[in-house]
Every structure is written in structure tokens, then in C-alpha cells.
PDB file of N, CA and C in Angstrom:
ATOM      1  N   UNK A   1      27.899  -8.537 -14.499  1.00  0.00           N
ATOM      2  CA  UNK A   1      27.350  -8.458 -13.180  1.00  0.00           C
ATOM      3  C   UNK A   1      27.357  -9.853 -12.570  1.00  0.00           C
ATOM      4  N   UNK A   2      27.829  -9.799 -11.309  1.00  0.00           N
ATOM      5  CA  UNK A   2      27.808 -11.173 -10.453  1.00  0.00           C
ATOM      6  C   UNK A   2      26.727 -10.952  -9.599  1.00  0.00           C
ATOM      7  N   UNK A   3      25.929 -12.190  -9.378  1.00  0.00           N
ATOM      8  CA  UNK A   3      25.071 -12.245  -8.358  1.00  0.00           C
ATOM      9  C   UNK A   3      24.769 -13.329  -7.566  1.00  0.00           C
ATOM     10  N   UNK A   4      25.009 -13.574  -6.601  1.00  0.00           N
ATOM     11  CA  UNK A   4      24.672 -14.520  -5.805  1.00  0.00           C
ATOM     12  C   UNK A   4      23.126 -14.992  -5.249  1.00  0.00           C
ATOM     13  N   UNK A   5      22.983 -16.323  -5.451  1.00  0.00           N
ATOM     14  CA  UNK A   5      21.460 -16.560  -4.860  1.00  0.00           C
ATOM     15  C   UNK A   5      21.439 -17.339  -3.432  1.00  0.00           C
ATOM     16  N   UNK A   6      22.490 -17.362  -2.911  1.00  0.00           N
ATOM     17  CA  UNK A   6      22.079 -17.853  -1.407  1.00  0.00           C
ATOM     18  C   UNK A   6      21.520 -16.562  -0.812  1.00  0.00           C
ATOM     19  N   UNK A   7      22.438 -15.405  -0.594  1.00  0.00           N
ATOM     20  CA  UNK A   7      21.187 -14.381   0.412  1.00  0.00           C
ATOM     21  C   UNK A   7      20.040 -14.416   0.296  1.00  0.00           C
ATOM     22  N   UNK A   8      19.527 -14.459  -1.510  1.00  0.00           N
ATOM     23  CA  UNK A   8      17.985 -14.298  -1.961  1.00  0.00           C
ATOM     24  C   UNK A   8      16.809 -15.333  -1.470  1.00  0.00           C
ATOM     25  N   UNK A   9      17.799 -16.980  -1.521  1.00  0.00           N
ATOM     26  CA  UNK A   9      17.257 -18.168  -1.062  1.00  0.00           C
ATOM     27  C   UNK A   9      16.971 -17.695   0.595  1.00  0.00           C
ATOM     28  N   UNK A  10      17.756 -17.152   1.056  1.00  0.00           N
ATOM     29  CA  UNK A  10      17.708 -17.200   2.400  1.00  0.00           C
ATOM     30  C   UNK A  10      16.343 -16.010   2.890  1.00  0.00           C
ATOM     31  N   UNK A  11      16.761 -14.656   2.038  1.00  0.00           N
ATOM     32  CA  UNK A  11      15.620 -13.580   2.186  1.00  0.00           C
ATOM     33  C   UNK A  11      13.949 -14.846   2.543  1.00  0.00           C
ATOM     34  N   UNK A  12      13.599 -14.889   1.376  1.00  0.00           N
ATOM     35  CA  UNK A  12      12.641 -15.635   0.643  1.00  0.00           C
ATOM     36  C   UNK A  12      11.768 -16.569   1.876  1.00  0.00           C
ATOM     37  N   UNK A  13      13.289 -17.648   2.693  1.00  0.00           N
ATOM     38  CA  UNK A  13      13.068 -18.513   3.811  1.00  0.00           C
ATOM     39  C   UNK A  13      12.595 -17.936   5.094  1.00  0.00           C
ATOM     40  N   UNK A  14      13.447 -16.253   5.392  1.00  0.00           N
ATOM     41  CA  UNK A  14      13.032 -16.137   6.256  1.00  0.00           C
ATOM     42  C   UNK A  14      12.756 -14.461   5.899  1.00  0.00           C
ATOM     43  N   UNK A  15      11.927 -14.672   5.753  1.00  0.00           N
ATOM     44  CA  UNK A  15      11.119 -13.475   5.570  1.00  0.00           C
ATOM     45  C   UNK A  15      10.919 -12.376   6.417  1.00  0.00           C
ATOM     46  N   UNK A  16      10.250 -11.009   6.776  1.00  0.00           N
ATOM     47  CA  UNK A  16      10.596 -10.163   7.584  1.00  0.00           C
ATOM     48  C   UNK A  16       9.093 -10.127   8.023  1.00  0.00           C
ATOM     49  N   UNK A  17       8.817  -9.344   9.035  1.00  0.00           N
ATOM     50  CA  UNK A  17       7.270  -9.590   9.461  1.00  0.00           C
ATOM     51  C   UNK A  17       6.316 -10.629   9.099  1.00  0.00           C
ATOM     52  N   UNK A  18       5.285  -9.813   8.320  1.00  0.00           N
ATOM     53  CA  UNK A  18       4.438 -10.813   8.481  1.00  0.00           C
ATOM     54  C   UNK A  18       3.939 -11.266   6.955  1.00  0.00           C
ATOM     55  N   UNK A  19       5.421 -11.403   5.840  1.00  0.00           N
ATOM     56  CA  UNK A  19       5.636 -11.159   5.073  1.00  0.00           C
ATOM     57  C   UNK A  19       5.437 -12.970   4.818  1.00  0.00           C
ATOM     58  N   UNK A  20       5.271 -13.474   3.352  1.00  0.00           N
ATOM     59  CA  UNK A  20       4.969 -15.259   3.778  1.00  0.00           C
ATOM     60  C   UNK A  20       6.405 -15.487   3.195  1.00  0.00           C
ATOM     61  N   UNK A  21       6.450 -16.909   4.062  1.00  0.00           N
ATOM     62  CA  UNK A  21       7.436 -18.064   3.775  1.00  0.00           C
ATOM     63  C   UNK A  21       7.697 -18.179   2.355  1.00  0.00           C
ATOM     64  N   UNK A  22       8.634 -17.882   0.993  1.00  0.00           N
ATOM     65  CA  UNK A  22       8.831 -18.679   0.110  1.00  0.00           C
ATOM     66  C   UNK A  22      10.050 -19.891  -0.125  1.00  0.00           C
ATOM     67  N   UNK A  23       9.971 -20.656  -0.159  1.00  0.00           N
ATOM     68  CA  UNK A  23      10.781 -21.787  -0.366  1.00  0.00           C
ATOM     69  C   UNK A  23      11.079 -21.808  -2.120  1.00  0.00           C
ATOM     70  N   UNK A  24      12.131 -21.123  -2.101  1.00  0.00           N
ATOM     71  CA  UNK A  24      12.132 -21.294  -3.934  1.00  0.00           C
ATOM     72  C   UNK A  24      14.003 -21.959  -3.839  1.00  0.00           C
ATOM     73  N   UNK A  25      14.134 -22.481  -4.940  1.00  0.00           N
ATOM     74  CA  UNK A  25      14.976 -23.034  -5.439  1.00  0.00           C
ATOM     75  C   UNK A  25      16.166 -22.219  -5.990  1.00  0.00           C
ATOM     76  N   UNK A  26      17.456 -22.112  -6.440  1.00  0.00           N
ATOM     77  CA  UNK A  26      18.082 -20.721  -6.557  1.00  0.00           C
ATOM     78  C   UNK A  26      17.967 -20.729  -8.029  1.00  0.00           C
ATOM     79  N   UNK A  27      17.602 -21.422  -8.657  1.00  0.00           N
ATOM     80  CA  UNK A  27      17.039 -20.909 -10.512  1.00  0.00           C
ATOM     81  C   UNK A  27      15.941 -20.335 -10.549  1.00  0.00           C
ATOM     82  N   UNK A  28      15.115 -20.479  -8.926  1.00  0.00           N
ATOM     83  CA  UNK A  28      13.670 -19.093  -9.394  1.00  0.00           C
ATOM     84  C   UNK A  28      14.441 -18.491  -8.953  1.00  0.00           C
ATOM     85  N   UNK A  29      15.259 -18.062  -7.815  1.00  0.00           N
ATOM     86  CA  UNK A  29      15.387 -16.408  -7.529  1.00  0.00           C
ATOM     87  C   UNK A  29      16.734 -15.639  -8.237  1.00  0.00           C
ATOM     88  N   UNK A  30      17.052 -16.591  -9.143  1.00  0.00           N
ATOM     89  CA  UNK A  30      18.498 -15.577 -10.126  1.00  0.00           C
ATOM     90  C   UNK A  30      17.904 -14.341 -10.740  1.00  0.00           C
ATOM     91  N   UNK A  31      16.518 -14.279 -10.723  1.00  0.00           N
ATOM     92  CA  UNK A  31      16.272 -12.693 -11.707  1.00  0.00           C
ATOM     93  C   UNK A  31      16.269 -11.531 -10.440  1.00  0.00           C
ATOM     94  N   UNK A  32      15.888 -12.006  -9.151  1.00  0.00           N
ATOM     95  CA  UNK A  32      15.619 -11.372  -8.332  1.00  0.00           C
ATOM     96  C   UNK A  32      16.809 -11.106  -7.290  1.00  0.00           C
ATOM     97  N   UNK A  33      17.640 -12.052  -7.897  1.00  0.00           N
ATOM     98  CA  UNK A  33      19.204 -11.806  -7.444  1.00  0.00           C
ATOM     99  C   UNK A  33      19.847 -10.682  -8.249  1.00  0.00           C
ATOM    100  N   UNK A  34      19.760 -10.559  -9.271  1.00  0.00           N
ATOM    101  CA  UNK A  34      20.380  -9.416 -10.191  1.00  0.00           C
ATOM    102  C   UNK A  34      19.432  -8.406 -10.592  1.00  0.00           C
ATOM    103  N   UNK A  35      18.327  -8.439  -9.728  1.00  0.00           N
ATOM    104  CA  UNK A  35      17.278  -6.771  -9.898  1.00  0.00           C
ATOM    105  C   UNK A  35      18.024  -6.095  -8.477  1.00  0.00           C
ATOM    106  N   UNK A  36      18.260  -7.365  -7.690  1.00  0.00           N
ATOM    107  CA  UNK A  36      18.872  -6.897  -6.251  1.00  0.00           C
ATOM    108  C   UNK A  36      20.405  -5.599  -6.529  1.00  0.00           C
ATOM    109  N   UNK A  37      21.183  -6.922  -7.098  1.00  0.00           N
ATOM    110  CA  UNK A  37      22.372  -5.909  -7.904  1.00  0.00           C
ATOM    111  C   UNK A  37      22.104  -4.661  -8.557  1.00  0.00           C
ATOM    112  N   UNK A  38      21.120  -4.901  -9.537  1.00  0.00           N
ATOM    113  CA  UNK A  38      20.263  -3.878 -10.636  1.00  0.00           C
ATOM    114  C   UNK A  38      20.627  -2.345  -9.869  1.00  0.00           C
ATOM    115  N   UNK A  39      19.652  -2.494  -8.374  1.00  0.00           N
ATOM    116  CA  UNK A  39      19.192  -1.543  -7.962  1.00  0.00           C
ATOM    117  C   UNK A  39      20.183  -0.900  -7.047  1.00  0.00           C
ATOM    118  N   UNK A  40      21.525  -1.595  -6.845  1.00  0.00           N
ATOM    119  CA  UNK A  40      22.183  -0.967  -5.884  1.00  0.00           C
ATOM    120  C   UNK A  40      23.390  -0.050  -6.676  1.00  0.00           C
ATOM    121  N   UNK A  41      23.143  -0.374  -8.157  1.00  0.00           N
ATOM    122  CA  UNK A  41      24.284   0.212  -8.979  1.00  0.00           C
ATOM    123  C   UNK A  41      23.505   1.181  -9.834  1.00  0.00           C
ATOM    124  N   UNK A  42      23.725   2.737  -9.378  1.00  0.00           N
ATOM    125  CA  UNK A  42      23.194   3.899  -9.743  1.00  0.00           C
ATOM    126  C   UNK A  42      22.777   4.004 -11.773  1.00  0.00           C
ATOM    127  N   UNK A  43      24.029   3.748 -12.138  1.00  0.00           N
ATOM    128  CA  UNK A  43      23.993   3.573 -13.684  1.00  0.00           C
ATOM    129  C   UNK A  43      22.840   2.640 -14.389  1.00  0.00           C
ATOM    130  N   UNK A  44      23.225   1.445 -13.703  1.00  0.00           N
ATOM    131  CA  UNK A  44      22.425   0.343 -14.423  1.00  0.00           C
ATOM    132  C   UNK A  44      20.432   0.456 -13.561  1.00  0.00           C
ATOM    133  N   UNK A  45      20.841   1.082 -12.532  1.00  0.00           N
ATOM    134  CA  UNK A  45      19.184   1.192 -11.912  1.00  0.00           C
ATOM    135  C   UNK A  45      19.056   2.194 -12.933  1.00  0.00           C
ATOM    136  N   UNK A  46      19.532   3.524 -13.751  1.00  0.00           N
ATOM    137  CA  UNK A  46      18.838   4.317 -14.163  1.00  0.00           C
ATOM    138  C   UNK A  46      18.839   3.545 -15.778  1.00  0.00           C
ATOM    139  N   UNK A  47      19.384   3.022 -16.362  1.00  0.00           N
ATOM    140  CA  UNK A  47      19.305   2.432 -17.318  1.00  0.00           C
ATOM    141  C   UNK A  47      17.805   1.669 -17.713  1.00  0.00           C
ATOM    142  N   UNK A  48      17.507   0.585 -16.430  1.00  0.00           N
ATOM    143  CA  UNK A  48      16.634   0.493 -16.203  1.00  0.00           C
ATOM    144  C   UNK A  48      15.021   0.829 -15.779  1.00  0.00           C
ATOM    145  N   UNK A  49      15.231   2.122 -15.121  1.00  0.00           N
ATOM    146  CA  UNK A  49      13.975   3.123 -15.063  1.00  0.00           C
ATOM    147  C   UNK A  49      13.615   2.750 -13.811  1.00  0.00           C
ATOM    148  N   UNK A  50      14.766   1.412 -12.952  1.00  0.00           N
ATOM    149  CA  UNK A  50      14.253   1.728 -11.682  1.00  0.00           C
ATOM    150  C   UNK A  50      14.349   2.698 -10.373  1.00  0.00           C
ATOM    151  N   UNK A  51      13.358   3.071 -10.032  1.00  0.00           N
ATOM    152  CA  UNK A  51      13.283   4.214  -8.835  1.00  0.00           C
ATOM    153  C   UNK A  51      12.288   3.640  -7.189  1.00  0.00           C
ATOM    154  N   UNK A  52      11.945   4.592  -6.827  1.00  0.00           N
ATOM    155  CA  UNK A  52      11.148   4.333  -5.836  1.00  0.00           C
ATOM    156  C   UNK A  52      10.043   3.247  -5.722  1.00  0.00           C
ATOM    157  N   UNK A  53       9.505   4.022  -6.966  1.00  0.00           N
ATOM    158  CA  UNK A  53       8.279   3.811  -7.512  1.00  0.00           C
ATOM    159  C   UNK A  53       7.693   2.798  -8.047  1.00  0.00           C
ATOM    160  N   UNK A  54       8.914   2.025  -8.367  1.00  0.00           N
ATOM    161  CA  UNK A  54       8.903   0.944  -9.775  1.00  0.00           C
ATOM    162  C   UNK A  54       8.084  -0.231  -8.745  1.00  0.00           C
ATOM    163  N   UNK A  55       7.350  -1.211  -9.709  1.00  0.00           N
ATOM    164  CA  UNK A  55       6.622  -2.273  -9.792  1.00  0.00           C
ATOM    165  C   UNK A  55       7.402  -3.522 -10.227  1.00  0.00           C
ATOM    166  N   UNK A  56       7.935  -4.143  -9.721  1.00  0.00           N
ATOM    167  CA  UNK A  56       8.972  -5.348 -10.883  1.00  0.00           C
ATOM    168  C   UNK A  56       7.815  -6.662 -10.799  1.00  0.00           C
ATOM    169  N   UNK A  57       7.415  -7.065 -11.351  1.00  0.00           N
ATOM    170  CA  UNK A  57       6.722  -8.956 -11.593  1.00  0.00           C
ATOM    171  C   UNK A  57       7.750 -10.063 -11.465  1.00  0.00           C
ATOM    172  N   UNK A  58       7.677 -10.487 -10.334  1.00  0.00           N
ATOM    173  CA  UNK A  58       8.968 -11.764 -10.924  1.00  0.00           C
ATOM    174  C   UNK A  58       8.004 -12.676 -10.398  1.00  0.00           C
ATOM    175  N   UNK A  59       8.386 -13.869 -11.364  1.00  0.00           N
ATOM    176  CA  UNK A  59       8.245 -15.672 -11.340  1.00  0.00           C
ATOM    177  C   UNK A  59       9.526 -15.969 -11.190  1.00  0.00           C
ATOM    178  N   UNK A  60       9.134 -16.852 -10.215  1.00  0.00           N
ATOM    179  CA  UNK A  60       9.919 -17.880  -9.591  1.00  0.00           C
ATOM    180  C   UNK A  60       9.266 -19.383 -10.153  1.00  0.00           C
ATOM    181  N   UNK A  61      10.096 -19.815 -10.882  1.00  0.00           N
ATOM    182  CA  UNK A  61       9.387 -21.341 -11.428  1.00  0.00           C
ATOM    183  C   UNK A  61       9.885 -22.246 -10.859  1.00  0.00           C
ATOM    184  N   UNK A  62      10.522 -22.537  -9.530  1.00  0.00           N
ATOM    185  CA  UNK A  62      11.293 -23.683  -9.228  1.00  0.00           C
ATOM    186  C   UNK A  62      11.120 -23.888  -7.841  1.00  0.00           C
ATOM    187  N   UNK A  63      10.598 -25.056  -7.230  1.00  0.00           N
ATOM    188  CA  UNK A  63      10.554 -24.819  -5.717  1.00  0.00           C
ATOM    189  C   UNK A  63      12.207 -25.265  -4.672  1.00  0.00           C
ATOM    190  N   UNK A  64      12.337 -25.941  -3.910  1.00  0.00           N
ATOM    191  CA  UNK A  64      13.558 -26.635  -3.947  1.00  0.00           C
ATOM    192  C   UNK A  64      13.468 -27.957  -3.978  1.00  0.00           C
ATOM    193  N   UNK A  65      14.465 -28.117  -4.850  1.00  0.00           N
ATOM    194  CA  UNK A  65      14.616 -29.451  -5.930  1.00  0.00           C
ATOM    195  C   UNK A  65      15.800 -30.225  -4.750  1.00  0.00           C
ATOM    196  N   UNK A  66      16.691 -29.694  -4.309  1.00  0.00           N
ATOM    197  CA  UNK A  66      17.328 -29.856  -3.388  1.00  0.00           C
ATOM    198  C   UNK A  66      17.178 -29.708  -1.550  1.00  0.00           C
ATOM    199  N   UNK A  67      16.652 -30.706  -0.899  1.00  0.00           N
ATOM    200  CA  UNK A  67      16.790 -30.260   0.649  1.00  0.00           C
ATOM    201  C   UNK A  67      17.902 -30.215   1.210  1.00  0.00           C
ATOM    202  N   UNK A  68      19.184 -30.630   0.700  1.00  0.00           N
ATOM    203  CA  UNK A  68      20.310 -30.632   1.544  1.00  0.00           C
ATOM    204  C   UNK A  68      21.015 -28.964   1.164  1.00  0.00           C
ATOM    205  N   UNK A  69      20.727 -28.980  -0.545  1.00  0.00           N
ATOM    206  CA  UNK A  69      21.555 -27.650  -0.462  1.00  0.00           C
ATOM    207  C   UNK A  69      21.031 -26.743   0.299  1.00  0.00           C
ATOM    208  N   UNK A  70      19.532 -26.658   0.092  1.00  0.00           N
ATOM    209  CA  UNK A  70      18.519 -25.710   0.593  1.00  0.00           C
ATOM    210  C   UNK A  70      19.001 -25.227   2.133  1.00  0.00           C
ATOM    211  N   UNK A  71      19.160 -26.444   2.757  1.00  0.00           N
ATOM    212  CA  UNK A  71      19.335 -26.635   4.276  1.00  0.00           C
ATOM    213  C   UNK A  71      20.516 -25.874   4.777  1.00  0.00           C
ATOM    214  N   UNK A  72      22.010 -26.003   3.682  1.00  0.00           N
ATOM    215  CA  UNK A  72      23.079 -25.450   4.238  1.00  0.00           C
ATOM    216  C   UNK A  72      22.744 -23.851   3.962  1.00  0.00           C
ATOM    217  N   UNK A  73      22.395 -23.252   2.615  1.00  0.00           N
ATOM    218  CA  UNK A  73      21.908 -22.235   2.518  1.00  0.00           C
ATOM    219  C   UNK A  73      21.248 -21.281   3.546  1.00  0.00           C
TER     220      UNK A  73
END
């Protein structure tokens, strides 16, 4: 599985309503980059047990370590 973390960096930055600002780094959001994938691929979401319903916990341990990459992102 490939996953990219600029969309996720970007989700995170600009958030949707009134949803908060996260500024994370793209080594916190790689798990949340490939739950993203996870869930759009029927097999591996059921593998996983994810559905509607599901609850996922993610940590993000990294804020951005980088302002320039952050910025082009």
C-alpha cells in the first residue's frame, strides 16, 4: 500500500468547520495516511473490521519540524 502524507498534512492545516487547527509533521500523520487508504479499499477495510461505526485512536507524535516543507505542502 502507498500512501501519501501531504493531503493528510494539508486535511489537519485546514480543517473543515469548526473542527481545530492541527499542525502535525508528516511522521505523525503516516498512520492516518494509510487508515485513509485502509478504508477506501473494500478487502483490506473488512480485514480490518473497519465500518461505519469504528472508533480509530491515533497519535500523532511530531509537530512540524520543518516550516519550509510544511509551507509548500
Amino acid at each position: 500500500m502507498k500512501a501519501h502524507d501531504s493531503p493528510t498534512v494539508r486535511m489537519l492545516a485546514r480543517p473543515n468547520g469548526n473542527d481545530p487547527v492541527i499542525e502535525a509533521g508528516e511522521s505523525a500523520v503516516a498512520g492516518l495516511a494509510v487508515l485513509f487508504c485502509a478504508a477506501k479499499q473494500p478487502s483490506l477495510r473488512d480485514k480490518l473490521g473497519l465500518n461505519n461505526n469504528s472508533r480509530v485512536l491515533m497519535i500523532g507524535t511530531e509537530g512540524v519540524t520543518d516550516s519550509e516543507i510544511f509551507t509548500r505542502i
